[in-house]
Protein backbone atom coordinates (compact mmCIF):
# COMPACT_ATOMS: atom_id res chain seq x y z
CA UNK A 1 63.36 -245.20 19.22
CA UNK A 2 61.84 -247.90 16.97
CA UNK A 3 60.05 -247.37 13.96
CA UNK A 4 57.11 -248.58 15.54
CA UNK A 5 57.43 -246.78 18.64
CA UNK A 6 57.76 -243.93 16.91
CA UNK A 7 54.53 -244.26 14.94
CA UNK A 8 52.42 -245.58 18.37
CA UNK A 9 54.27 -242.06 19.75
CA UNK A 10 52.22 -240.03 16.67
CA UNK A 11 49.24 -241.73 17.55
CA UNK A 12 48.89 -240.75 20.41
CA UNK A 13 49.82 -237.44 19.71
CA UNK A 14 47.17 -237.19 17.40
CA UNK A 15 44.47 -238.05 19.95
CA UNK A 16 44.05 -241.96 19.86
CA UNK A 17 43.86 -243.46 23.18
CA UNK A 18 44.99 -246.85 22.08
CA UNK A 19 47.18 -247.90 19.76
CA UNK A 20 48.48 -251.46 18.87
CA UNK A 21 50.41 -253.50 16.19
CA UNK A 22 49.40 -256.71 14.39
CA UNK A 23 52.04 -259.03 11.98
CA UNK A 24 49.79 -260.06 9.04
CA UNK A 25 52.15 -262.90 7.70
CA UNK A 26 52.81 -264.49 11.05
CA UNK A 27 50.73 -267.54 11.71
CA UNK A 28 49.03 -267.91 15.32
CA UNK A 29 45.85 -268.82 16.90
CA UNK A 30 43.80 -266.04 18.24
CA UNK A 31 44.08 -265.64 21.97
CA UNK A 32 40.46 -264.75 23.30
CA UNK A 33 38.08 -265.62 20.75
CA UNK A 34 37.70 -269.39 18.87
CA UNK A 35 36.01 -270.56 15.77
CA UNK A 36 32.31 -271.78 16.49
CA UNK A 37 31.83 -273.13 19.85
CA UNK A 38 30.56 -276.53 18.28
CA UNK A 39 34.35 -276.80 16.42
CA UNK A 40 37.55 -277.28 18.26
CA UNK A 41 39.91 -274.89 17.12
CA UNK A 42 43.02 -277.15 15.50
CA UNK A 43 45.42 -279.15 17.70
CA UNK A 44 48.39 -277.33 16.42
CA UNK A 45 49.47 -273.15 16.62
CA UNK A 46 50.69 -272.71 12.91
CA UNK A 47 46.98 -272.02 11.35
CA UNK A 48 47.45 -268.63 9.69
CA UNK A 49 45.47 -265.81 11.35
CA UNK A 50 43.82 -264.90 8.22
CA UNK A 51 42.32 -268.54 7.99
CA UNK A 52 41.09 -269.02 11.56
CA UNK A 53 39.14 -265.52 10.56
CA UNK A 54 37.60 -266.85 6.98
CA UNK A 55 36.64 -270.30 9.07
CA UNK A 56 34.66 -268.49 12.13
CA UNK A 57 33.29 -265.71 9.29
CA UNK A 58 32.20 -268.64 6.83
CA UNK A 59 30.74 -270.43 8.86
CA UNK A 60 28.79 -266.72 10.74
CA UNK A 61 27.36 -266.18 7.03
CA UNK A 62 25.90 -269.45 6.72
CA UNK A 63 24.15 -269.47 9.62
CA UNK A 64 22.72 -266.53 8.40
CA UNK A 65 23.17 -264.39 11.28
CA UNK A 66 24.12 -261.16 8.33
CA UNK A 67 20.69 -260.81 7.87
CA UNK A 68 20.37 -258.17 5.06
CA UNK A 69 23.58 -257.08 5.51
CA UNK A 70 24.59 -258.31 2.35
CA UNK A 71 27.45 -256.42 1.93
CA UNK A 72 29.31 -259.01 4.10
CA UNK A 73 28.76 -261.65 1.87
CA UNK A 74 30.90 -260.56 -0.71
CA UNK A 75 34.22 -261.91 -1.11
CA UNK A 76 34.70 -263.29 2.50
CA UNK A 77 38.79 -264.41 1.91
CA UNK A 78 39.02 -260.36 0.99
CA UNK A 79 37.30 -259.50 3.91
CA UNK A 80 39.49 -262.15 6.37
CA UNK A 81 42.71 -261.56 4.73
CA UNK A 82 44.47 -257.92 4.75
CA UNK A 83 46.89 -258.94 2.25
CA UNK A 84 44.09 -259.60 -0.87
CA UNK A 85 43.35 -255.68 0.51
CA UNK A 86 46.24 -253.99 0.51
CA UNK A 87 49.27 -255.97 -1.42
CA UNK A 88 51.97 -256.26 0.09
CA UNK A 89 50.63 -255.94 3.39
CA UNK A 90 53.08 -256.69 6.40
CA UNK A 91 51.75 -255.19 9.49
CA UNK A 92 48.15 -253.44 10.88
CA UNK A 93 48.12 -250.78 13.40
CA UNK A 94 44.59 -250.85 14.91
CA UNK A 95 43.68 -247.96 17.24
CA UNK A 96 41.19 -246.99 19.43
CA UNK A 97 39.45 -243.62 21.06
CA UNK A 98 37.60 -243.64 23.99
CA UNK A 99 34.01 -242.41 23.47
CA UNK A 100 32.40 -242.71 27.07
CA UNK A 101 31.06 -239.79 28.78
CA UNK A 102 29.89 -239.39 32.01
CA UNK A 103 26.39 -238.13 31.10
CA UNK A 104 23.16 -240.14 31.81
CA UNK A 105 20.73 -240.34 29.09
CA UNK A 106 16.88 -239.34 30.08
CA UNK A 107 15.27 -242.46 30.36
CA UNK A 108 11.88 -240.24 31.51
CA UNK A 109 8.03 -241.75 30.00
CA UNK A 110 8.20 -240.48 26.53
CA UNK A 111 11.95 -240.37 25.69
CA UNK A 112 13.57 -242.47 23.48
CA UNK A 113 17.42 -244.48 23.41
CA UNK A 114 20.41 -243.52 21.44
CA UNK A 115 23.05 -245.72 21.47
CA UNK A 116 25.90 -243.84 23.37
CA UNK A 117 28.65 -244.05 20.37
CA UNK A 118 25.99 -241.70 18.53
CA UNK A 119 25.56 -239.00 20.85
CA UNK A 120 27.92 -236.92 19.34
CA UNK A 121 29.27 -236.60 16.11
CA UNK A 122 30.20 -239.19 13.94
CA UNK A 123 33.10 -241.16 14.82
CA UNK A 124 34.08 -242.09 11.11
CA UNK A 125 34.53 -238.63 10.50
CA UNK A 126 36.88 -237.62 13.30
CA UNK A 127 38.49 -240.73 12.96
CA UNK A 128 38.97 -240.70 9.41
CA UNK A 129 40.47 -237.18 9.46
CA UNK A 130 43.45 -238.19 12.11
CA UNK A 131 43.80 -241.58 10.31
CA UNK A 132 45.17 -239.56 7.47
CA UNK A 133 47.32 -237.58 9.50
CA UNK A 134 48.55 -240.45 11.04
CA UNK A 135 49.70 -241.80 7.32
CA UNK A 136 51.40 -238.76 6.38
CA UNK A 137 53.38 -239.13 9.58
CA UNK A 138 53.98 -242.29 8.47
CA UNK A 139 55.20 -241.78 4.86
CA UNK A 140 57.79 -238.90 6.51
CA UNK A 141 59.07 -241.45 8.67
CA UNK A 142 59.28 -244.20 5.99
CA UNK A 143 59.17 -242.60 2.81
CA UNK A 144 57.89 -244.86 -0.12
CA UNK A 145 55.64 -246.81 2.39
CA UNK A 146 51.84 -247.47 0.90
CA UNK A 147 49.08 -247.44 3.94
CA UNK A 148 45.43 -247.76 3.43
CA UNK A 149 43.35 -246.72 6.30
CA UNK A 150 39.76 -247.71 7.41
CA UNK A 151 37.30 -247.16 10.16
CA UNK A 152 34.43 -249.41 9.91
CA UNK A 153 34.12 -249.06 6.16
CA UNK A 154 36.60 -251.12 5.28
CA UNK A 155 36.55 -255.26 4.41
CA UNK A 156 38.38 -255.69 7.81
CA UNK A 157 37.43 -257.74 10.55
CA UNK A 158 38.67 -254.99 12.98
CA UNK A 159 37.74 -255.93 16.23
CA UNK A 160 39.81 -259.82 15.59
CA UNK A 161 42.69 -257.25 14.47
CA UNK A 162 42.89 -255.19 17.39
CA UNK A 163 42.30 -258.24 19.79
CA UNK A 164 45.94 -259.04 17.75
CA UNK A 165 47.60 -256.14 18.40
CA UNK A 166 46.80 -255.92 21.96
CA UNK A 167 44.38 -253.15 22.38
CA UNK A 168 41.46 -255.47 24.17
CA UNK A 169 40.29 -258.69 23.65
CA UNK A 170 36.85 -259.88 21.95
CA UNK A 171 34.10 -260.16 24.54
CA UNK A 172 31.22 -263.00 24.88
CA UNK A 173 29.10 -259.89 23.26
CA UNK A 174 31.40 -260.28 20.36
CA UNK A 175 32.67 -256.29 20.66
CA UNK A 176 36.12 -255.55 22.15
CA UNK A 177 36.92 -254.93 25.63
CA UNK A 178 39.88 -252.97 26.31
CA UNK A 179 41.14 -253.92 30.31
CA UNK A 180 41.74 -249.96 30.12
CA UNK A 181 38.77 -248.05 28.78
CA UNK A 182 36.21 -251.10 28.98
CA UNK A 183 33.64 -251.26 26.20
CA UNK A 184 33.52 -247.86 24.87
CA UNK A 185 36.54 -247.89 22.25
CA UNK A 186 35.72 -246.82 18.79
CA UNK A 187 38.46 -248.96 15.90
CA UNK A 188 40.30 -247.91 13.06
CA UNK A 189 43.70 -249.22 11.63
CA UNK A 190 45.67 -248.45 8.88
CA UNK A 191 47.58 -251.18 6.73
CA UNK A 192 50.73 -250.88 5.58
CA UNK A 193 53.80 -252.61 4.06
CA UNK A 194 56.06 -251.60 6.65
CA UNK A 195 57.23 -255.15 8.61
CA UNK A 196 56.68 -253.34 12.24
CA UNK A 197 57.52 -255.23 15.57
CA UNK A 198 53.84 -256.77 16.62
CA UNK A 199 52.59 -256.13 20.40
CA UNK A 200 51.56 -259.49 22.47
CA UNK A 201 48.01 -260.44 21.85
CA UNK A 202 45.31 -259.38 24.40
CA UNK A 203 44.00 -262.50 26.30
CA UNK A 204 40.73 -263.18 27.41
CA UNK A 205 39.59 -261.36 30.52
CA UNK A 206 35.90 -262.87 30.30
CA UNK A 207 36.17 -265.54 32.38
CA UNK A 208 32.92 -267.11 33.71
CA UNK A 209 30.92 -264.16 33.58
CA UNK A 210 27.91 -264.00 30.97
CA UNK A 211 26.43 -260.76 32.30
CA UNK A 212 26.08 -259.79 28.40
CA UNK A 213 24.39 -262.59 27.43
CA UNK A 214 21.90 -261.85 30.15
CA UNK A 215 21.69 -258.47 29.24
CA UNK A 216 20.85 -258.78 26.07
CA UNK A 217 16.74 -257.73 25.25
CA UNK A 218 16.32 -260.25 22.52
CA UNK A 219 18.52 -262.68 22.89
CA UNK A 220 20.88 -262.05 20.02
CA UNK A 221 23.71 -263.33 21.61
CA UNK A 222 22.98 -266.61 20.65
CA UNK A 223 25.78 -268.44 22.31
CA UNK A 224 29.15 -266.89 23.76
CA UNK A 225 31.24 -264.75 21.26
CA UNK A 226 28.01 -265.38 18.36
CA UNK A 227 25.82 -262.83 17.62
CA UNK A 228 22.64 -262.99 15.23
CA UNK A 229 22.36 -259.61 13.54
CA UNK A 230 19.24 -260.50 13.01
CA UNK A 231 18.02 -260.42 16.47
CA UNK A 232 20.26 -257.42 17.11
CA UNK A 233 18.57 -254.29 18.34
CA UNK A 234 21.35 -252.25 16.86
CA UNK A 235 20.69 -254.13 13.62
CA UNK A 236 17.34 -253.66 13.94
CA UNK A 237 17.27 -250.09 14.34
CA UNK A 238 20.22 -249.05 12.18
CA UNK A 239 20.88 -251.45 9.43
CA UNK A 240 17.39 -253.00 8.87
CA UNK A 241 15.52 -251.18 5.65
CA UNK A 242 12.07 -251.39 5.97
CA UNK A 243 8.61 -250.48 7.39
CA UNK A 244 7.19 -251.41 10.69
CA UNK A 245 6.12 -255.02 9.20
CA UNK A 246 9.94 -256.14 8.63
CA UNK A 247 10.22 -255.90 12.31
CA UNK A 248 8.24 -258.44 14.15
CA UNK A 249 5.82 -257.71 16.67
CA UNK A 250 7.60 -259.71 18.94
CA UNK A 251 11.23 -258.45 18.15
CA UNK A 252 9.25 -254.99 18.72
CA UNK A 253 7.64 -255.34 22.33
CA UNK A 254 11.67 -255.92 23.17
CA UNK A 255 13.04 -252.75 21.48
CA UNK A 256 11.67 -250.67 24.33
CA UNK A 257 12.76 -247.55 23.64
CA UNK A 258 15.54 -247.83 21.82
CA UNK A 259 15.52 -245.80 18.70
CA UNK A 260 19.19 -246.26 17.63
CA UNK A 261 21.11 -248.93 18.63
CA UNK A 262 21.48 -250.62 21.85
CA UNK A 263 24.25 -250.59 24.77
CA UNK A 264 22.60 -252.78 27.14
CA UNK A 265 24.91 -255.85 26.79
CA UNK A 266 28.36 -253.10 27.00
CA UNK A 267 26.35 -251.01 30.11
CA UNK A 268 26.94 -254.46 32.06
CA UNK A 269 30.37 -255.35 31.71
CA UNK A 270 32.66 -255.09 34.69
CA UNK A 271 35.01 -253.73 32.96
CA UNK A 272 33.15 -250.59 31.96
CA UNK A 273 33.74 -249.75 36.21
CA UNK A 274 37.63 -248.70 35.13
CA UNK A 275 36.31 -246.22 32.53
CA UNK A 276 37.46 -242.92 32.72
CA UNK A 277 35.49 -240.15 30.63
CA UNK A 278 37.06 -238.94 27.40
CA UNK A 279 39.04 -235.66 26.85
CA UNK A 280 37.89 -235.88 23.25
CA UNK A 281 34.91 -232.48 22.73
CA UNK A 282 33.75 -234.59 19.28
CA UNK A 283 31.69 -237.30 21.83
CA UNK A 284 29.92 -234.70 23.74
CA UNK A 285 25.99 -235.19 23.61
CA UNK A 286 23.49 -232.89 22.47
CA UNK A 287 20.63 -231.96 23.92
CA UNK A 288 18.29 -233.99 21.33
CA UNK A 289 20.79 -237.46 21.44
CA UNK A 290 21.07 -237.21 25.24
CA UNK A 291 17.08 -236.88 25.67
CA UNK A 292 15.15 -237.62 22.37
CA UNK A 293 11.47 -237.05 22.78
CA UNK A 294 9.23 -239.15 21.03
CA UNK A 295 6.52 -237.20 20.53
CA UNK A 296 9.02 -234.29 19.05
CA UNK A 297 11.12 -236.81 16.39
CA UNK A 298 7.56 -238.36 15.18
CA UNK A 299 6.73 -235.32 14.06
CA UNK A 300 10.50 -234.53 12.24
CA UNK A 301 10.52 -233.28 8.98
CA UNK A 302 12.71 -234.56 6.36
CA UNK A 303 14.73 -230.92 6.36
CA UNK A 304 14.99 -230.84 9.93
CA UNK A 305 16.23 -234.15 9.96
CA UNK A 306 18.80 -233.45 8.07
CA UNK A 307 19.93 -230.55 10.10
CA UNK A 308 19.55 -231.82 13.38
CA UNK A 309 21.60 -234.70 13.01
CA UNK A 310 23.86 -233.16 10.70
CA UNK A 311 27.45 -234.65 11.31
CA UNK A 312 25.57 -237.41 13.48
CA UNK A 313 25.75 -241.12 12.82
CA UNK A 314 22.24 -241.22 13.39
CA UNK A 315 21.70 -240.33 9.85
CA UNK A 316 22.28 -244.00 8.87
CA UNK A 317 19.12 -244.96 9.82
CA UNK A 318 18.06 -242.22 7.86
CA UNK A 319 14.63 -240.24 8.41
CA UNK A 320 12.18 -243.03 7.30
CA UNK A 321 13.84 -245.58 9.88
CA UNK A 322 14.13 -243.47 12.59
CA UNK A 323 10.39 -242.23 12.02
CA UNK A 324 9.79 -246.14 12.07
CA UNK A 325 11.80 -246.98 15.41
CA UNK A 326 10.13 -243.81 17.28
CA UNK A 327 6.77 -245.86 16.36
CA UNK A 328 8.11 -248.84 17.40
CA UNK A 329 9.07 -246.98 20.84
CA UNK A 330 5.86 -245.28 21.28
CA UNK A 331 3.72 -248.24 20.62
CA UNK A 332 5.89 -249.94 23.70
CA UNK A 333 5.45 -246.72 26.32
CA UNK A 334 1.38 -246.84 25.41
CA UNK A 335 1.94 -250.63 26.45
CA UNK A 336 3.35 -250.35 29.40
CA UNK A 337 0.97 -247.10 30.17
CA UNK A 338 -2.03 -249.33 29.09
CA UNK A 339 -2.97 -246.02 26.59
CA UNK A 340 -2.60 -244.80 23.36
CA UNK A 341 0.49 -244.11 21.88
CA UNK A 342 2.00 -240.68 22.32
């Protein structure tokens, strides 16, 4: 067995239900997803990866589309290249784990939204934790290797990474889309030194279909494969600092009741029909992510807060913006049941 088998054979082990390998120093052009759709990617296939990744995330941040995320301004050749990360970087394994369930959330008058990644506990942690096991395995298999591992915290552009190594391609929403486990697969990757043999690149299942783009409440998708955060309801509800006023009362009427984050332009996509539920008891839902009642989280205090969404990725938003969003939420259901709000 290869090296690289026999790393892809401890991921799996370890719980990952997707594992894939990306060549850092080879030059290619991405298979699924292009530059901006108003510039022609270049005539020829030698463009290093890394580039083609600085040119479409250049050109992202000066549209603006970051918002306030301005953590993604910062050093955006870092951020596009793995090698200015970790030096000496040769190869990326990029994994996924499956985080659909087949619950339904309570969509009842007077309950609120979570985004389904968030229903359980928080993916970074679980993640994290087997990411490190998956290094030591690693470093007993190639002793004097150096890995650095991320999920989601990391400068990475993950998603363009794992579209590399095979594990989905990037879909006109701009998240991943595994032909396997649709759009519910959570990323991490590790970088390492090691020159392993890369997988085949996923290609582009999308075809004609703009069922996202549809989807989408607000319109943030503002042309196939580009998304402004700013018009984001998961940006809006997760990211976004503020009080009520940094959220237009436009933006508002079309946040429904969506308290953290937003699935609606993943719930559509065909691909989601081939989704099996995951084996993995760290997704399961609560009773309080599954139905969240508005009237019972306006009324949170900041203790309880803290203990019922203890190990939760809800507590990003932390208790001030999710005391804002369940506002936001009621002011919509006393809208649409021409009352006050609840």
């Amino acid at each position: 067995m290869s090296l690289a088998k026999a790393i892809k054979a401890e991921a799996l082990a370890l719980g990952f239900d997707a594992v894939g390998i990306s060549r850092i120093a080879e030059s290619h052009q991405p298979s699924a997803f292009s530059l901006q759709s108003d510039v022609s990617l270049p005539p020829y296939p030698n463009i290093p990866f890394p580039q083609l990744l600085l040119g479409r995330l250049s050109e992202w941040l000066q549209r603006g589309y970051q918002g306030t995320m301005a953590w993604m301004t910062r050093d955006p050749s870092r951020r596009s290249d793995p090698r200015l990360v970790l030096p000496g970087c040769k190869s990326m394994l990029s994994v996924g784990m499956n985080y659909y369930t087949d619950n339904r959330a309570d969509e009842r008058p007077g309950m609120g939204r979570i985004a389904r990644y968030a229903w359980g506990k928080d993916y970074h942690e679980v993640m994290s934790q087997r990411l490190a096991q998956l290094e030591a395995k690693i470093a007993a298999l190639a002793p004097g290797v150096t890995t650095r591992s991320y999920v989601d915290t990391g400068p990475i552009m993950e998603k363009a990474w794992a579209q590399q190594a095979g594990l989905g391609w990037i879909g006109k929403h701009s998240n991943l889309v595994s032909a396997e486990s649709g759009s519910w697969l959570l990323l991490g990757e590790i970088l390492t030194t090691l020159d392993l043999e890369p997988d085949e690149p996923a290609t582009d299942l999308c075809g004609s279909c703009t069922l996202c783009i549809q989807a989408c409440p607000t319109g943030a998708i503002v042309e196939p494969y580009v998304v402004d955060a700013r018009l984001c309801i998961s940006y809006l509800t997760i990211e976004l600092r503020g009080t009520r006023e940094v959220i237009s009362d436009e933006l508002a009427a079309q946040m429904g009741n969506r308290i953290f984050g937003c699935d609606d332009c993943l719930d559509v996509c065909p691909f989601n029909l081939r989704s099996d539920a995951t084996s993995e008891p760290a997704f399961a839902p609560t009773p309080v992510t599954l139905a969240p009642s508005l009237q019972t989280l306006a009324q949170i205090s900041e203790e309880s807060f803290a203990t019922t969404f203890k190990g939760s990725p809800i507590k990003r938003a932390k208790r001030s913006g999710l005391l804002r969003n369940v506002g936001i939420a009621q002011e919509n259901h006393a809208r649409q049941a021409g009352g006050r709000p609840s």
